[in-house]
N, C-alpha and C. Protein backbone atom coordinates (compact mmCIF):
# COMPACT_ATOMS: atom_id res chain seq x y z
N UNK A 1 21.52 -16.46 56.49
CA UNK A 1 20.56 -15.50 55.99
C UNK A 1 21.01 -14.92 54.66
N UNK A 2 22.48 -14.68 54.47
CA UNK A 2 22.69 -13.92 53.49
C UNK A 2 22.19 -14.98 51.93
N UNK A 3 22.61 -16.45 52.25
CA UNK A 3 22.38 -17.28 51.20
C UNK A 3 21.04 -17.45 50.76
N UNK A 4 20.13 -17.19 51.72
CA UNK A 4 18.77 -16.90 51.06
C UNK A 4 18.44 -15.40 50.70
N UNK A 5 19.12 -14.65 50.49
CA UNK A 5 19.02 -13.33 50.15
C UNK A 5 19.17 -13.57 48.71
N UNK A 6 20.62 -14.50 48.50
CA UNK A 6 21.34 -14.69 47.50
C UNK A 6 20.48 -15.33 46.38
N UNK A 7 19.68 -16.54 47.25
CA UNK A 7 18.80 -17.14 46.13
C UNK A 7 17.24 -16.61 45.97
N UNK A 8 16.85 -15.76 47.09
CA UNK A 8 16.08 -14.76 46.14
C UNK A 8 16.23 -14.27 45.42
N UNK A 9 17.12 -13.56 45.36
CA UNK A 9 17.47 -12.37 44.10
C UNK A 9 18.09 -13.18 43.16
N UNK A 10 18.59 -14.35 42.96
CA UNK A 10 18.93 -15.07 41.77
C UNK A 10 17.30 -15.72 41.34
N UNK A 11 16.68 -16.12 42.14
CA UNK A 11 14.97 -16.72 41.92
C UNK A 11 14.27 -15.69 41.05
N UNK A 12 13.98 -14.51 41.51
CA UNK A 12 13.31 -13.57 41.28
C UNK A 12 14.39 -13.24 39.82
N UNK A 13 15.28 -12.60 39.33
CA UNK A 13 15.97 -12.73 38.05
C UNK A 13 15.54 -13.63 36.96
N UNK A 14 15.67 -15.03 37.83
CA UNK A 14 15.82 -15.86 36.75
C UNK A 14 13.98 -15.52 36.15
N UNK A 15 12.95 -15.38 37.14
CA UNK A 15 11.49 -15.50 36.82
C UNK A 15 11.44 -14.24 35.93
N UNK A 16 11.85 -12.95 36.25
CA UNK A 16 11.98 -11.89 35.43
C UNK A 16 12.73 -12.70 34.18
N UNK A 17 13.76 -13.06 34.22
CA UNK A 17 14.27 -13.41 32.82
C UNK A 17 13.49 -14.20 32.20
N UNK A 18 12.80 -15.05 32.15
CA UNK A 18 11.70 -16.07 32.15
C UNK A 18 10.37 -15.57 31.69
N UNK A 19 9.96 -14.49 32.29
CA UNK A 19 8.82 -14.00 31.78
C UNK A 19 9.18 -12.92 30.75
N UNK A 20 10.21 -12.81 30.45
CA UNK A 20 10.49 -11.13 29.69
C UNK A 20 11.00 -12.91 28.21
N UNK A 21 11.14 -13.61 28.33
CA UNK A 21 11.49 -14.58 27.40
C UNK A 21 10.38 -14.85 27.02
N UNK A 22 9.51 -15.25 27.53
CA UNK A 22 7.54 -15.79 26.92
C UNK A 22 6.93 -14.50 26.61
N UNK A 23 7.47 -13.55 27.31
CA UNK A 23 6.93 -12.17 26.66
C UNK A 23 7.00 -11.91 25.16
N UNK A 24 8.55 -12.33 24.94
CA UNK A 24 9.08 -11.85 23.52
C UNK A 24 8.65 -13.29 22.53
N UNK A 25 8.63 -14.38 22.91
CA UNK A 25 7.85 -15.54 22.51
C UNK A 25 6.49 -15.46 22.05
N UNK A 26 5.52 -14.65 23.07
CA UNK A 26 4.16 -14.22 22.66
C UNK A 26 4.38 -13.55 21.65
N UNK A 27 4.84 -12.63 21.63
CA UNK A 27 4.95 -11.25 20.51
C UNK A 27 4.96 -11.64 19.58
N UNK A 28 6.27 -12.78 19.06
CA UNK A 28 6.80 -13.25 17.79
C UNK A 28 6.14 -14.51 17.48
N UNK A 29 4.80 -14.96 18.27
CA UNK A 29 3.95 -15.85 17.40
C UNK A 29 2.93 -14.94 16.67
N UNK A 30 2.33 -13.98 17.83
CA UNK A 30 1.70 -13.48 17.46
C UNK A 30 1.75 -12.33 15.93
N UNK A 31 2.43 -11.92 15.94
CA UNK A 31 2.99 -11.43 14.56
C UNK A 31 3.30 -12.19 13.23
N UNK A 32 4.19 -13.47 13.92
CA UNK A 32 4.15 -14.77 13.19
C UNK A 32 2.75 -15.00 11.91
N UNK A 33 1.85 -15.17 13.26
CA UNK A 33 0.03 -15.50 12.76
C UNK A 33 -0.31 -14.74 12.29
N UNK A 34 -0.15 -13.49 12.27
CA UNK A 34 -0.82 -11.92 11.61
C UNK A 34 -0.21 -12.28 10.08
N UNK A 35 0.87 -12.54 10.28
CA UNK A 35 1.90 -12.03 9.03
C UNK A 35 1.09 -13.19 8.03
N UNK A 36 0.93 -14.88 8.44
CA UNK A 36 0.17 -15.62 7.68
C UNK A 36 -1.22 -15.36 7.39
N UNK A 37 -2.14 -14.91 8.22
CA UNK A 37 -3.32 -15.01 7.45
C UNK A 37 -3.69 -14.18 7.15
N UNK A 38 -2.39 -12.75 6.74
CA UNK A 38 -2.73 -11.66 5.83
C UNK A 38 -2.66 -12.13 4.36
N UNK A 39 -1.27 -12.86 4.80
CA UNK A 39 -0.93 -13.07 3.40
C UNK A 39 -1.97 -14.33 2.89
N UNK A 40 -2.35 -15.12 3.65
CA UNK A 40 -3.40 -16.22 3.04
C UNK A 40 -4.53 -15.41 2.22
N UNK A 41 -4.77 -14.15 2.91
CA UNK A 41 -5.96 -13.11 3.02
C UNK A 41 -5.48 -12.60 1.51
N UNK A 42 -4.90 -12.14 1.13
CA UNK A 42 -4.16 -11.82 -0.01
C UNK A 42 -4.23 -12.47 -0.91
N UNK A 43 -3.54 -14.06 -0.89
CA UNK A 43 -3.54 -15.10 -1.74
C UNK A 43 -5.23 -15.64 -2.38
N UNK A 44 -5.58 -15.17 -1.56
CA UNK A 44 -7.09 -15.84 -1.74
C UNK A 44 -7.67 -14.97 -2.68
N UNK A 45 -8.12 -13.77 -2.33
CA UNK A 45 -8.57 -12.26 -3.00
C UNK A 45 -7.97 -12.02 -4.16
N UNK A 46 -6.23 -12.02 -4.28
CA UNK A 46 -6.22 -12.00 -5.69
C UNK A 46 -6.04 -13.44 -6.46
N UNK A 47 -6.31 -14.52 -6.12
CA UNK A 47 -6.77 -15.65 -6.68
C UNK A 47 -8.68 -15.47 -7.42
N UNK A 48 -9.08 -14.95 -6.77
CA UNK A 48 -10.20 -14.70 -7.00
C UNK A 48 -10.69 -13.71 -8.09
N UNK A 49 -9.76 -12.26 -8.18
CA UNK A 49 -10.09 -11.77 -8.93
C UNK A 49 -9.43 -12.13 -10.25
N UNK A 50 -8.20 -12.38 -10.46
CA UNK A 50 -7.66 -12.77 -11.57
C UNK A 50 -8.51 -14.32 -12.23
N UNK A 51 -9.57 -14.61 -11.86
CA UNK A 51 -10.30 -15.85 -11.48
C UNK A 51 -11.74 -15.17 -12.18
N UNK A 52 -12.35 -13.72 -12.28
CA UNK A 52 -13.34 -13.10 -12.17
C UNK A 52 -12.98 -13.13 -13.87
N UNK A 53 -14.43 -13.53 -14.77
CA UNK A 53 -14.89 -12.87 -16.22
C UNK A 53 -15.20 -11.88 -16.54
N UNK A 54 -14.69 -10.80 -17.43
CA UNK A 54 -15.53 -9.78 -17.88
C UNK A 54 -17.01 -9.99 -18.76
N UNK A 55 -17.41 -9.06 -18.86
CA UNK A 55 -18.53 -9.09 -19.97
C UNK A 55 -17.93 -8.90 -21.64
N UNK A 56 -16.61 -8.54 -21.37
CA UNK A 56 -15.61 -8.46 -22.90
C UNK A 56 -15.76 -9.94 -23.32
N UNK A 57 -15.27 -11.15 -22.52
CA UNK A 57 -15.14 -11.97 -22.65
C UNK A 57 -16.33 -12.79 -23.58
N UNK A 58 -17.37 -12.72 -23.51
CA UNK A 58 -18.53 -13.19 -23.51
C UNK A 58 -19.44 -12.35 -24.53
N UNK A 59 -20.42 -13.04 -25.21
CA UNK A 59 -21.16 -12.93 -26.34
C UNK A 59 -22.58 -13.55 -26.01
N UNK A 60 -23.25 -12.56 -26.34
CA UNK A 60 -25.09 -13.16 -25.99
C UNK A 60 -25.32 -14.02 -27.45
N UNK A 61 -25.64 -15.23 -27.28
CA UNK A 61 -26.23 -15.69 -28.90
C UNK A 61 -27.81 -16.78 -28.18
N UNK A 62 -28.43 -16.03 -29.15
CA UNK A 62 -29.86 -16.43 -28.85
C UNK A 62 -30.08 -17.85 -29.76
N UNK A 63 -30.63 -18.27 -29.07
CA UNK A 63 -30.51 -19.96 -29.59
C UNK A 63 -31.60 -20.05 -30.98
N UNK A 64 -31.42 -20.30 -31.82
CA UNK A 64 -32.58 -20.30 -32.71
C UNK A 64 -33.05 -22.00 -33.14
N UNK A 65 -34.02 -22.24 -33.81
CA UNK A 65 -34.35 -23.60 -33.99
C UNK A 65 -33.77 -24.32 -34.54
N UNK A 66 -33.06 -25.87 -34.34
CA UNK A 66 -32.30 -26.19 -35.30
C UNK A 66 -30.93 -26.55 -34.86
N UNK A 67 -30.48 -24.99 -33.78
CA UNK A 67 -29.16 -24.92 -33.40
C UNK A 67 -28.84 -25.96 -32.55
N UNK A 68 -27.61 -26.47 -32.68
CA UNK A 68 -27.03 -27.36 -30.85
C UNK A 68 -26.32 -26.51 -30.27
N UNK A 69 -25.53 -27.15 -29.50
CA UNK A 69 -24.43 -26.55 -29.02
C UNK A 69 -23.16 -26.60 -29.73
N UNK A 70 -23.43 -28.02 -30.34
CA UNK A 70 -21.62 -27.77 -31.46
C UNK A 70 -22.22 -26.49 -32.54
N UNK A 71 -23.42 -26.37 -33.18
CA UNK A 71 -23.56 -25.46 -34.45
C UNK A 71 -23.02 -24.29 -33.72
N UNK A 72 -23.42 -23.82 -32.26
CA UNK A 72 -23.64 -22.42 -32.05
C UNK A 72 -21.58 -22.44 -31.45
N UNK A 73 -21.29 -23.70 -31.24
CA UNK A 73 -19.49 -23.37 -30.90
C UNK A 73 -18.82 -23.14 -32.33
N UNK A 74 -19.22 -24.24 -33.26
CA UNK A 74 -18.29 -24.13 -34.21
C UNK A 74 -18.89 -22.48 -35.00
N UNK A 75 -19.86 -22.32 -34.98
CA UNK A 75 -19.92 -20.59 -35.50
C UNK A 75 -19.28 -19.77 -35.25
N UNK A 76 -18.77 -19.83 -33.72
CA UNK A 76 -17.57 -18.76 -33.13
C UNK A 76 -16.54 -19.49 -33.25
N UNK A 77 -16.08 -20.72 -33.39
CA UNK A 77 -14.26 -21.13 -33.20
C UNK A 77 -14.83 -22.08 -34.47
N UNK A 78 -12.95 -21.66 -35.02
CA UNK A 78 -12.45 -22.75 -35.88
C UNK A 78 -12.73 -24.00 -35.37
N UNK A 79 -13.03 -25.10 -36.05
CA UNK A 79 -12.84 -26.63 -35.74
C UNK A 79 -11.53 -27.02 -35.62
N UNK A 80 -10.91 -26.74 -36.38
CA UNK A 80 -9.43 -26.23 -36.77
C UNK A 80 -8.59 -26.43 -35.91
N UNK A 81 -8.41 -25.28 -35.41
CA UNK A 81 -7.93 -24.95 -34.59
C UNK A 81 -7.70 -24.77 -33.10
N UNK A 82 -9.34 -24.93 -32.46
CA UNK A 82 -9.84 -25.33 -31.32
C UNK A 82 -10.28 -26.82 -31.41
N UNK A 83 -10.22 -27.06 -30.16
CA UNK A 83 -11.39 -28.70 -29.61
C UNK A 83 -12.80 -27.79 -29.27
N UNK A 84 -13.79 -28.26 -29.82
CA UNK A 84 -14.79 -28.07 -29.91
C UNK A 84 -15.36 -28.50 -28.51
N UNK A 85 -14.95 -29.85 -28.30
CA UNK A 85 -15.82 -30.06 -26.93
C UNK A 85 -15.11 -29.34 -25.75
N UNK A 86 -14.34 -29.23 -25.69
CA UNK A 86 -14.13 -28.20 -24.57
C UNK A 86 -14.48 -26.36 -25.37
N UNK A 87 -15.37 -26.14 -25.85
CA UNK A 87 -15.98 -24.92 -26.23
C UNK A 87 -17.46 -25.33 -25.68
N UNK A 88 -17.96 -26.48 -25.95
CA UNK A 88 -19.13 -26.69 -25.79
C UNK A 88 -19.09 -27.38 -23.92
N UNK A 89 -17.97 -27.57 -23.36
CA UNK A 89 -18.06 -27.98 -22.02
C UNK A 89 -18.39 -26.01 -21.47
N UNK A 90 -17.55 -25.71 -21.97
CA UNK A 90 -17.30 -24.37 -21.43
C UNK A 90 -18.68 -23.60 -21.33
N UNK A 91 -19.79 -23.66 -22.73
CA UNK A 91 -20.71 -23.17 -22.50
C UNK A 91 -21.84 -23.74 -21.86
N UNK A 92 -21.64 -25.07 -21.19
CA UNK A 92 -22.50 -25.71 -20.49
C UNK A 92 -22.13 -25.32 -18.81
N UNK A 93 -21.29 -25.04 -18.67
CA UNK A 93 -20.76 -24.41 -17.15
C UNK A 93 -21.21 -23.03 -16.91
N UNK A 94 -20.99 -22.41 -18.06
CA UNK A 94 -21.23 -20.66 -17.97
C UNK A 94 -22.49 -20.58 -17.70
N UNK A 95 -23.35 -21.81 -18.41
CA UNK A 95 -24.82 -21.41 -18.37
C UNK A 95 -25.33 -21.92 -17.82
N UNK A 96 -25.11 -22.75 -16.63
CA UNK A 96 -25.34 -24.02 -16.02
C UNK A 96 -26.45 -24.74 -16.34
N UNK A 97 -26.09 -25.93 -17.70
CA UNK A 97 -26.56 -26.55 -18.61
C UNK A 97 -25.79 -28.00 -18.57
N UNK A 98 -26.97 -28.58 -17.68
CA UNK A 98 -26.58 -30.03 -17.56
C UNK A 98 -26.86 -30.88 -18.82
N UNK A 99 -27.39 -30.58 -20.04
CA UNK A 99 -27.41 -31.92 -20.72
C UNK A 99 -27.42 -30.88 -21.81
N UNK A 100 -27.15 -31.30 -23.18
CA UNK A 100 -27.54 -30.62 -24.41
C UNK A 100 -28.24 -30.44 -25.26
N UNK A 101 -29.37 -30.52 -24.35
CA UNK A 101 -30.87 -29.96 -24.75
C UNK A 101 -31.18 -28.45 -24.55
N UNK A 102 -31.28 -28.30 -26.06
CA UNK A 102 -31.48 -26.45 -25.34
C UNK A 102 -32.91 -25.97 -25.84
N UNK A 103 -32.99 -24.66 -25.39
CA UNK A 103 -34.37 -24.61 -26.02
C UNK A 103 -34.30 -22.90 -27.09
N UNK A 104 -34.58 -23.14 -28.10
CA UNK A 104 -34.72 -21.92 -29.05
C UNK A 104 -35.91 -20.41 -28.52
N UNK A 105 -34.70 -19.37 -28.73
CA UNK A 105 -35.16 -18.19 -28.01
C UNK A 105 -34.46 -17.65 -26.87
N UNK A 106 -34.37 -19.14 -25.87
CA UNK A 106 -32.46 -18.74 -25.05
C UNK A 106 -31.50 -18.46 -25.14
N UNK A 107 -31.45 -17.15 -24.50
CA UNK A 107 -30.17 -16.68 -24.80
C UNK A 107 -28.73 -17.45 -24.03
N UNK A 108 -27.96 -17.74 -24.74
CA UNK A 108 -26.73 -17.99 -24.37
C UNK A 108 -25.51 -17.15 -24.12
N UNK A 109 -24.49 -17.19 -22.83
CA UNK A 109 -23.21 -16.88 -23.10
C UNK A 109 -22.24 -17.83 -23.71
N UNK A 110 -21.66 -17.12 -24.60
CA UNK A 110 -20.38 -18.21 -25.51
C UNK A 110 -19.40 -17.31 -25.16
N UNK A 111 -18.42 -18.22 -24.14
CA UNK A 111 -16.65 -17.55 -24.15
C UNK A 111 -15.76 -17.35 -25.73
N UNK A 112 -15.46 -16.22 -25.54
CA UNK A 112 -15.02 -15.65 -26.70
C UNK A 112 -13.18 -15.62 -26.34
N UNK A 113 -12.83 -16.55 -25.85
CA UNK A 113 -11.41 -16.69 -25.49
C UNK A 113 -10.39 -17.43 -25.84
């Protein structure tokens, strides 16, 4: 009798030790997971805003007759000094302007950057 006394109370220990182990296992995933998709939560948000245009950035130019898109880039940037087609990619994205047909009287944003 006493030896099954013995291996109860070693049974029952070991299950207490056992569950107080998955206890502290739960805890430390769970915190684990908090701790990542705060910080994903974070990574994302200020990806986004450092990602965000001002209105500083940007210039209204109203399209007049005549104009393209290189006349109205090279008016604001050197040829020089900038690539032109990536000025003129840039203002086809801002304005979402699939081909470079424009029409006079439209106003445009031109990145001023």
């Amino acid at each position: 009798m006493n030896n099954l006394n013995v291996y109860s109370l070693n049974y029952s220990q070991n299950k207490r030790t056992k569950n107080k182990d998955q206890t502290i296992l739960i805890k430390f995933l769970t915190i684990l997971t908090v701790i990542i998709c705060l910080s994903i939560l974070f990574i994302l948000l200020f990806s986004l805003l450092g990602k965000g245009k001002t209105s500083d950035n940007f210039i209204k130019h109203e399209i007049k007759v005549g104009e393209s898109l290189w006349s109205i880039a090279n008016h604001y940037y050197d040829s020089n000094k900038v690539d032109l087609r990536k000025i003129v990619y840039n203002i086809k994205e801002i304005n979402n302007i699939n081909s470079s047909l424009i029409i006079p009287g439209k106003k445009l944003l031109v990145p001023l950057n």
